[in-house]
Protein backbone atom coordinates (compact mmCIF):
# COMPACT_ATOMS: atom_id res chain seq x y z
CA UNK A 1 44.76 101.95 123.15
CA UNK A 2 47.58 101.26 120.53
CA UNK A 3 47.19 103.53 117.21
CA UNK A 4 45.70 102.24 114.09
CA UNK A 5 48.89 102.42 112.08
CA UNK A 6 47.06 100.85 109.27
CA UNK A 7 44.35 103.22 109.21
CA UNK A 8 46.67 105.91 109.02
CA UNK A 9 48.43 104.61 105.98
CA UNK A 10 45.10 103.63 104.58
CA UNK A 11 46.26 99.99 104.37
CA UNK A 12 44.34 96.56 104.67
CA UNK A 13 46.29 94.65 107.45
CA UNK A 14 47.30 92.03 105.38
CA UNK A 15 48.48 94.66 102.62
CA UNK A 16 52.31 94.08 101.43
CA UNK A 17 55.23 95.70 101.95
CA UNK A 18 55.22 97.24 98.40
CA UNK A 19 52.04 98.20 99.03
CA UNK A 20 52.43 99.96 102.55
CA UNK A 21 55.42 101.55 101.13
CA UNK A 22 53.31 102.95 97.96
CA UNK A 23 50.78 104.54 100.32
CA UNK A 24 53.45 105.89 102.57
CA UNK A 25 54.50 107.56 99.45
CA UNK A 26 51.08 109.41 98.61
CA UNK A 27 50.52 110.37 101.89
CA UNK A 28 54.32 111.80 102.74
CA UNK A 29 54.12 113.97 99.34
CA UNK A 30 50.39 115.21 100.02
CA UNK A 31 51.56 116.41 104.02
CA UNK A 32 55.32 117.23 103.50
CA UNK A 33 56.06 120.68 105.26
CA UNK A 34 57.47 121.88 101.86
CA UNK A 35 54.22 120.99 100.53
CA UNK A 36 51.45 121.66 102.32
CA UNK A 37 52.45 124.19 105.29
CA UNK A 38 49.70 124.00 107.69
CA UNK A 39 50.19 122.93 111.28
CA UNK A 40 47.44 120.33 111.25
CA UNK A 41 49.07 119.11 107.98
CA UNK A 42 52.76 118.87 110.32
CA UNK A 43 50.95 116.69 112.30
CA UNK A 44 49.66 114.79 109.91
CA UNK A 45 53.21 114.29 108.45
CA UNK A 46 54.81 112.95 111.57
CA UNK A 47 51.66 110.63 112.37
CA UNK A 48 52.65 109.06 108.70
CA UNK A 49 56.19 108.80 109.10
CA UNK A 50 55.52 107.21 112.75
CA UNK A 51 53.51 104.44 111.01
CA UNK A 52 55.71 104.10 108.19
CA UNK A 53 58.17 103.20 110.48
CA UNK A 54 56.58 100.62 112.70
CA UNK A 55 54.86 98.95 109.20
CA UNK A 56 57.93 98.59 107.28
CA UNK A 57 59.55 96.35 110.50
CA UNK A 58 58.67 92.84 110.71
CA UNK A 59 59.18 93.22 114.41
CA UNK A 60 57.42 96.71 115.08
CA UNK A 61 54.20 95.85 112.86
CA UNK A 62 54.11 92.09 114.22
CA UNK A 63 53.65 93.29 117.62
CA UNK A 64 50.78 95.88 115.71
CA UNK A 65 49.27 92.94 115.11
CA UNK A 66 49.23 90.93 118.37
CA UNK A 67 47.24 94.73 119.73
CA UNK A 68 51.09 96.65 121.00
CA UNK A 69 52.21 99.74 120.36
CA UNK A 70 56.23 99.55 119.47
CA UNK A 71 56.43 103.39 119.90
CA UNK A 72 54.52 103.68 122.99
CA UNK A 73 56.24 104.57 126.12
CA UNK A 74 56.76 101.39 128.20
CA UNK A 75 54.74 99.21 126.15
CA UNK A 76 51.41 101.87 126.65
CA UNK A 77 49.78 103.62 124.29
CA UNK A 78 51.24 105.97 122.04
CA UNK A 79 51.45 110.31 123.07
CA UNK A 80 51.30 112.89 120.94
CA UNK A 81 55.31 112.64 120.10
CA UNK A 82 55.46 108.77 119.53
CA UNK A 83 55.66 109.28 115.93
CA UNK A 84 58.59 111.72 115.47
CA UNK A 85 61.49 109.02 115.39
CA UNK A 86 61.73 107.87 111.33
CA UNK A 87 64.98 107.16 109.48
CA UNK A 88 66.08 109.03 106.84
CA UNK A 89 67.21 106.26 104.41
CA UNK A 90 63.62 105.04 104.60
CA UNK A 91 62.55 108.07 103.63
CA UNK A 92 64.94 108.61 100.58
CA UNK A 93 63.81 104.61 100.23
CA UNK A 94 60.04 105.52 100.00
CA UNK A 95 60.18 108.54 97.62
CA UNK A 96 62.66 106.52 95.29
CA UNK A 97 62.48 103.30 95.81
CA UNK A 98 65.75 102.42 96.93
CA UNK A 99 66.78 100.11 99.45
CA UNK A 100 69.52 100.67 101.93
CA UNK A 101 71.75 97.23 103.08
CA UNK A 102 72.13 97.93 106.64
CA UNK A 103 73.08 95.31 109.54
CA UNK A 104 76.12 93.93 110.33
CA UNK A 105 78.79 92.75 106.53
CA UNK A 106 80.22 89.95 106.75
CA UNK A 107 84.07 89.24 107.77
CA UNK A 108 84.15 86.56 104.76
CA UNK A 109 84.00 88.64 101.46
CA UNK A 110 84.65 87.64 97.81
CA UNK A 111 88.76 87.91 97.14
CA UNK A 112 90.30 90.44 94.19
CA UNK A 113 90.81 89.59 90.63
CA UNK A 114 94.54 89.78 89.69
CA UNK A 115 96.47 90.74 86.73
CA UNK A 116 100.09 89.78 85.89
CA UNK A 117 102.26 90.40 82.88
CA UNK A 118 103.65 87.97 81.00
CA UNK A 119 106.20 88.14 77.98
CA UNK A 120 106.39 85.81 74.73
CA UNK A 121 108.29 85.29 71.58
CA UNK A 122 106.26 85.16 68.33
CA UNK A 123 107.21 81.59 68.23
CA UNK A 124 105.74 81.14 71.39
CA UNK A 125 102.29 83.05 70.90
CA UNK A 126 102.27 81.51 67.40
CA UNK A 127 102.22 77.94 67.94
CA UNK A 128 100.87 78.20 71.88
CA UNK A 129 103.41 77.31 75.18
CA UNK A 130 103.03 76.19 78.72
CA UNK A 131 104.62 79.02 80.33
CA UNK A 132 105.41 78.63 84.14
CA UNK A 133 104.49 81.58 86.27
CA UNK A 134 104.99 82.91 89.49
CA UNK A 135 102.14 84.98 91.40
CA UNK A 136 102.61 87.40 94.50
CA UNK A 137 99.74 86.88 95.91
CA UNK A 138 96.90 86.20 99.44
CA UNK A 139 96.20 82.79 100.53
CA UNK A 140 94.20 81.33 102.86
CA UNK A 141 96.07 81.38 106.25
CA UNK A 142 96.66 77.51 107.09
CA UNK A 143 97.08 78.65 111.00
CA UNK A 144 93.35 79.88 111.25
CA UNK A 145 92.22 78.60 108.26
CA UNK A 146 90.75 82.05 107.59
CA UNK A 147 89.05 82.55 110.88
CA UNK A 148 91.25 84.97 111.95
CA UNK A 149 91.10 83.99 115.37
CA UNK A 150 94.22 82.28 117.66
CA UNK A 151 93.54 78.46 117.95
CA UNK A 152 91.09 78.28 120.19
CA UNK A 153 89.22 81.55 120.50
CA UNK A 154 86.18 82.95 118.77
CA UNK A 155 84.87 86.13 117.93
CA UNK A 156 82.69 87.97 120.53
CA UNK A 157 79.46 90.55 119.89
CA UNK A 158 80.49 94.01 119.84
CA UNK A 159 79.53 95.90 123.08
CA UNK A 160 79.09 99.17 121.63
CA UNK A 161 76.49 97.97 118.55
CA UNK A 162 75.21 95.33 120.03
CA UNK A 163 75.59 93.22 117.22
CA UNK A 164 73.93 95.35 114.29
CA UNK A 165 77.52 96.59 113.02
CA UNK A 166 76.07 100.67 113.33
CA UNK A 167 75.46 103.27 115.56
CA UNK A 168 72.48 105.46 115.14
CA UNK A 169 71.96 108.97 116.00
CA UNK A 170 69.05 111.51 116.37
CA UNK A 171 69.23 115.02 114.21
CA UNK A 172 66.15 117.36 114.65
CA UNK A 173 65.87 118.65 110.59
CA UNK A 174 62.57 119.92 109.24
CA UNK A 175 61.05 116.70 108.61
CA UNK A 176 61.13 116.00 112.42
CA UNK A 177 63.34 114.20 114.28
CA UNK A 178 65.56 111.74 112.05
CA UNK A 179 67.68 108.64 112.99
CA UNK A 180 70.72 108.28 110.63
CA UNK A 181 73.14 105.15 111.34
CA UNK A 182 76.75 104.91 110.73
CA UNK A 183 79.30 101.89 110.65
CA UNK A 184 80.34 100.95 113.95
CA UNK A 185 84.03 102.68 114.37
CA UNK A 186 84.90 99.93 117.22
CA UNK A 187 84.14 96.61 115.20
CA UNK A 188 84.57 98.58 111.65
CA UNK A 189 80.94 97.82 110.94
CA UNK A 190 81.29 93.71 111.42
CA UNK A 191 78.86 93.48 115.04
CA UNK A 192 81.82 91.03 116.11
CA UNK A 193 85.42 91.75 117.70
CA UNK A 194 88.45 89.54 117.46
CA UNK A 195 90.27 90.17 121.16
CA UNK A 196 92.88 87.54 120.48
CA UNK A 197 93.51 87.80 116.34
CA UNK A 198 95.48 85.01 115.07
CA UNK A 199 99.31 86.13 114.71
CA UNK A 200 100.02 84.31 112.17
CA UNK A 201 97.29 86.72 109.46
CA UNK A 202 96.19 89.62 112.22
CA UNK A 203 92.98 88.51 112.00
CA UNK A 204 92.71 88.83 108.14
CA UNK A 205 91.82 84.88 108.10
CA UNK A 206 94.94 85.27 105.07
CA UNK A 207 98.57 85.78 104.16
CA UNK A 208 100.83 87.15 101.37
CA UNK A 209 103.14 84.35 99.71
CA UNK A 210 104.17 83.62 96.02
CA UNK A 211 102.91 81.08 94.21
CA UNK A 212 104.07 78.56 91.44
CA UNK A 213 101.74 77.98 88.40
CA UNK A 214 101.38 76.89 84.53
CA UNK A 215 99.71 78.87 82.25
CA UNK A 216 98.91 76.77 79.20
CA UNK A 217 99.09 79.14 76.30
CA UNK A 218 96.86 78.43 73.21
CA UNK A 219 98.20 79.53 69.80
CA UNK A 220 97.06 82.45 68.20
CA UNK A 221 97.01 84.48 71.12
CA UNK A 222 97.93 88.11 70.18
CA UNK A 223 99.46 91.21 71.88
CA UNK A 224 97.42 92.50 74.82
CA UNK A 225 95.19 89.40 75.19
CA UNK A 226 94.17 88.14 78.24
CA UNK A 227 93.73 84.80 79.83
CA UNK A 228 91.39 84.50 82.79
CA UNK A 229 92.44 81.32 85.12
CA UNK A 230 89.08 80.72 87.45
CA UNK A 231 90.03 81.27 90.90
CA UNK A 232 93.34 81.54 90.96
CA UNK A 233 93.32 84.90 92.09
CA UNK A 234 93.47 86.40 95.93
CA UNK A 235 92.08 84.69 98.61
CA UNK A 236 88.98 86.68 99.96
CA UNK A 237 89.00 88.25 103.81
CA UNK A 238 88.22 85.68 105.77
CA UNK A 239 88.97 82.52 103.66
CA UNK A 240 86.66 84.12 101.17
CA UNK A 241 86.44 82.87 97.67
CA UNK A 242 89.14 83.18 95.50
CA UNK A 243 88.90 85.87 92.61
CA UNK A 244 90.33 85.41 89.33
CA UNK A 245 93.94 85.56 87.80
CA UNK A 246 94.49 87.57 84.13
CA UNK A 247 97.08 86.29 82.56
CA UNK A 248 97.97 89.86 80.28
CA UNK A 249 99.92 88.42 76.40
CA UNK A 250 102.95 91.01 75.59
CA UNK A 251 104.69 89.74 72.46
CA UNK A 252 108.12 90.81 71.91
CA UNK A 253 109.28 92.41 69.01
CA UNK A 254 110.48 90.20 66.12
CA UNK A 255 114.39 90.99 64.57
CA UNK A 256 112.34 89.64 61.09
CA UNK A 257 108.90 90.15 61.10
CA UNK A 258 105.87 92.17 62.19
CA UNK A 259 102.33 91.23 62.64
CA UNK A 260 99.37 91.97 61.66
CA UNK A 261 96.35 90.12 62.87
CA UNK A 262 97.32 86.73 61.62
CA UNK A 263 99.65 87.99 59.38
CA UNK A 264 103.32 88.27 59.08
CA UNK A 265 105.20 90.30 56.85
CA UNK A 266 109.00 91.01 56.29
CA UNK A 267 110.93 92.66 53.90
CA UNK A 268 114.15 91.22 51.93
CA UNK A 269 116.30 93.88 49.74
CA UNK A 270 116.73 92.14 46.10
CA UNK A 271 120.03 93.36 43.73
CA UNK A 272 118.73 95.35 40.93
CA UNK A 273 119.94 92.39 38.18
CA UNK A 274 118.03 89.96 40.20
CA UNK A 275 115.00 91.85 40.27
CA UNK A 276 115.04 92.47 36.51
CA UNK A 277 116.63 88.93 35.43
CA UNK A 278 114.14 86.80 38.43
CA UNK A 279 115.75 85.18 40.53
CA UNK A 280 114.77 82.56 43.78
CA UNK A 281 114.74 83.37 47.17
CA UNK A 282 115.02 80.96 50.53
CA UNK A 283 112.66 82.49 53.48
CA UNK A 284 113.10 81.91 56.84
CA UNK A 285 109.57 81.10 58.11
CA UNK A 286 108.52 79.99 61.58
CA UNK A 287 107.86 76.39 60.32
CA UNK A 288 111.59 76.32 58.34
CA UNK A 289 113.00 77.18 54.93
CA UNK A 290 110.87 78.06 52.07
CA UNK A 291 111.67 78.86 47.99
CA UNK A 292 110.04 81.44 46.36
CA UNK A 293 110.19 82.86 42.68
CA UNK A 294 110.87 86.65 42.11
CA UNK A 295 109.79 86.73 38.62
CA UNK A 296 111.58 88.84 35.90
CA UNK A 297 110.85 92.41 35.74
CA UNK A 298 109.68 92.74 39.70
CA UNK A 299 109.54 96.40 40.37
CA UNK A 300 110.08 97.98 43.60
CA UNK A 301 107.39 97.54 46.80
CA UNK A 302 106.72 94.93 44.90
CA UNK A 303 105.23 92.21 47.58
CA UNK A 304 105.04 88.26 47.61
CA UNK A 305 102.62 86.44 49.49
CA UNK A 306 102.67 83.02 50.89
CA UNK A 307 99.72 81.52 51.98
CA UNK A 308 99.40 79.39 55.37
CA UNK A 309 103.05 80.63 56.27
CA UNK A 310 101.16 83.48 58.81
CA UNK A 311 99.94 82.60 62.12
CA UNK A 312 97.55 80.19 62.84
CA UNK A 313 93.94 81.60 64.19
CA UNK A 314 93.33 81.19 67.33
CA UNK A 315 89.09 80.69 66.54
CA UNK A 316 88.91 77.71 63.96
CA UNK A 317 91.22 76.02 61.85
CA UNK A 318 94.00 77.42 59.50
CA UNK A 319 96.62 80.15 59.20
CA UNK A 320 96.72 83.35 58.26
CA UNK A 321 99.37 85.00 55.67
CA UNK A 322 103.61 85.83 55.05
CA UNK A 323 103.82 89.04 52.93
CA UNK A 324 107.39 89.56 51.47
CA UNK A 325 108.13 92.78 50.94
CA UNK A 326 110.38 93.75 48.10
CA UNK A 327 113.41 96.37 48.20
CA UNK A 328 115.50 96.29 44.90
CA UNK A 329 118.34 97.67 46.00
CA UNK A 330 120.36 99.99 43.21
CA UNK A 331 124.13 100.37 43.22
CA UNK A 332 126.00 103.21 44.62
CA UNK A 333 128.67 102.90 43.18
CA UNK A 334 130.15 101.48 39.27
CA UNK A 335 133.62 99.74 38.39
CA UNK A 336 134.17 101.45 34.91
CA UNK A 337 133.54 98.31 32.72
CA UNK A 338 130.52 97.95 35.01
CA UNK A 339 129.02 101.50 33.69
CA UNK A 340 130.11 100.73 30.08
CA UNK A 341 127.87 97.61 29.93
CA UNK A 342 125.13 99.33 31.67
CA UNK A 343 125.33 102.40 29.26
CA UNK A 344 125.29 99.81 26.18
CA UNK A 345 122.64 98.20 27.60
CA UNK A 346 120.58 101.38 28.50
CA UNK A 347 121.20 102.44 24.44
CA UNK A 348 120.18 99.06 23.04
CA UNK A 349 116.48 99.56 25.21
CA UNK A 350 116.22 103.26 23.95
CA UNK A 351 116.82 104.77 27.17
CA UNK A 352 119.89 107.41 27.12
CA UNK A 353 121.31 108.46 29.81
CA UNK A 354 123.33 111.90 29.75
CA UNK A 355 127.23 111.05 30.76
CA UNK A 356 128.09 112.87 33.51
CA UNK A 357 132.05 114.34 33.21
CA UNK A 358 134.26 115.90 35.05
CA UNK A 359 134.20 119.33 33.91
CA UNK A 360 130.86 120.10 35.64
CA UNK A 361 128.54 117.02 34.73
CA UNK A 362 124.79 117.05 32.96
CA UNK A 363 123.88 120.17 35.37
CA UNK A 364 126.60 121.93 33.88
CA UNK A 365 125.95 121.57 30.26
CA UNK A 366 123.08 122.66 30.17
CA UNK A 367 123.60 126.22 31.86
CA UNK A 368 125.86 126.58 29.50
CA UNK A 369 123.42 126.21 26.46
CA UNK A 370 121.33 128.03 28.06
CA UNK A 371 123.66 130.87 28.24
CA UNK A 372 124.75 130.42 24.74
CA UNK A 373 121.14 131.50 23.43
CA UNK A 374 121.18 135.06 25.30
């Protein structure tokens, strides 16, 4: 008579999978050898495992249900060792609920995401570009169309797996005896072989070629950004779907300005006179000219900003900032009328300066007071 595989498992037979497996569970930590080391209890273990392993396959318990045994010996009834054979991923999938992919993976797979650099002016990344690109990248291979097959040939079922894309093995551990599987080394784990690949891909159902594209740059777009185009990627193995092209923003460095965020900021060196008298400047901004007042009196770092001269965001409407920096630039150097005036000038505002001469200068003068009082 075939075993009562649900009555060892404790299981209505119309219990569910979750169900058989959660009772598999209780039983396999009450009996486990580590656990519980008497004999009987060994027994007990391997009789659970056994009907683990014939519940949790739709084949194996379907013919428990039409009255077979799938672990008897020619289709009888089941001896004392019919319950030795249980994987060890369904074990490890029992105790923590995990769930191995096995079977054969498919020769058409998702394609790569790809990345490529591209470099812009400020101009460009201000105001937005269509930038044309080229892309070394895999395409589908036109000869096969991603079969990777010659014309008129198919793949055929490996002879080694059968099929099922692994190999399985027995190892005696303490648990019992345990089947482990492995990818199939002769069809790489695909359960099909290509005997005549296609010679225009080798049977990679793709090919390596460059490609021509636009890249339609929005403005705003800052240093580092990235612009995903959908699909425009690599080809996948096997005419796969396409994975996705990042189009990577470098901007190069300005001779004027720098940024920051949406702001641009330069500096322009002022005379001393034209700080203190005012003065008006013409800026160079990335629409055109523009005037600005430096008012009388403008010390130095002092900064001017004009507003909507920056660059425009990239989320909503308007512009960010242009920050003038001021350097007031004092001279080196004095024609002798030039130092007379400024001297006058200097004693009309209060502000004395100590002539320097020739005989030793301000430095001088006054070691030599000092040395007149000892």
């Amino acid at each position: 008579m075939a075993k009562d595989y649900y009555g060892i498992l404790g299981v209505k037979r119309d219990s569910t999978a979750d169900e058989i497996k959660r009772a598999y569970r209780r039983l396999a930590r009450e009996f486990h050898p580590d656990v519980n080391p008497d004999p009987a209890a060994q027994e007990k273990f391997k009789e659970i495992n056994a009907a683990y392993e014939v519940l949790s396959d739709p084949r194996k318990r379907e013919m428990v249900d039409l009255g077979g045994d799938p672990l008897a010996p020619s289709g009888g009834g089941g001896g004392p060792q019919a319950g030795t054979f249980v994987g060890f991923q369904d074990i490890m999938d029992a105790f923590f609920g995990t769930q191995s992919a096995r079977g054969p993976r498919p020769r058409v797979r998702p394609g790569a995401d790809a990345i490529l650099r591209l470099d812009l002016d400020l101009h460009e990344t201000a105001f937005g570009v269509e930038a044309p690109i080229q892309v070394d990248t895999a395409v589908l291979c036109t000869t096969c169309q991603g079969a990777g097959t010659a014309p008129g040939t198919h793949p055929q079922t490996c002879e080694i797996c059968q099929g099922r894309g692994e190999v399985q093995s027995v190892q005696r551990t303490f648990l019992g005896q345990v089947v482990s599987a492995r990818p199939c080394s002769a069809c790489q784990g695909f359960g099909t072989v290509i005997p005549h690949p296609c010679a225009t891909c080798g049977g990679d159902g793709r090919v390596r070629t460059r490609r021509s594209l636009t890249v339609k740059i929005p403005s705003g777009v800052e240093d580092g950004m990235r612009i995903r185009l959908a699909q425009q990627g690599e080809i996948g193995p096997g005419g796969g779907q396409p994975g996705d092209l990042y189009v990577e923003i470098h901007e190069r460095p300005h001779d004027v300005y720098s940024r920051k965020d949406d702001d641009l900021h330069c500096r322009v060196t002022v005379p001393m006179t034209a700080a203190a008298l005012g003065t008006r400047l013409t800026i160079k901004t990335l629409d055109g000219e523009e005037t600005v007042d430096v008012k009388a009196g403008t010390q130095p770092t002092s900064t001017l900003r004009i507003r909507g001269k920056g660059v425009p965001h990239l989320r909503g409407a308007g512009r960010g900032d242009l920050y003038v920096h001021l350097d007031v630039r004092t001279p080196t150097r004095l024609e002798p009328e030039q130092e007379r005036l400024l001297r006058e000038f200097a004693r009309t505002r209060g502000e004395e300066v100590a002539e320097l001469s020739k005989q030793g200068g301000f430095f001088s003068r006054m070691r030599d007071a000092f040395n007149g009082h000892q």
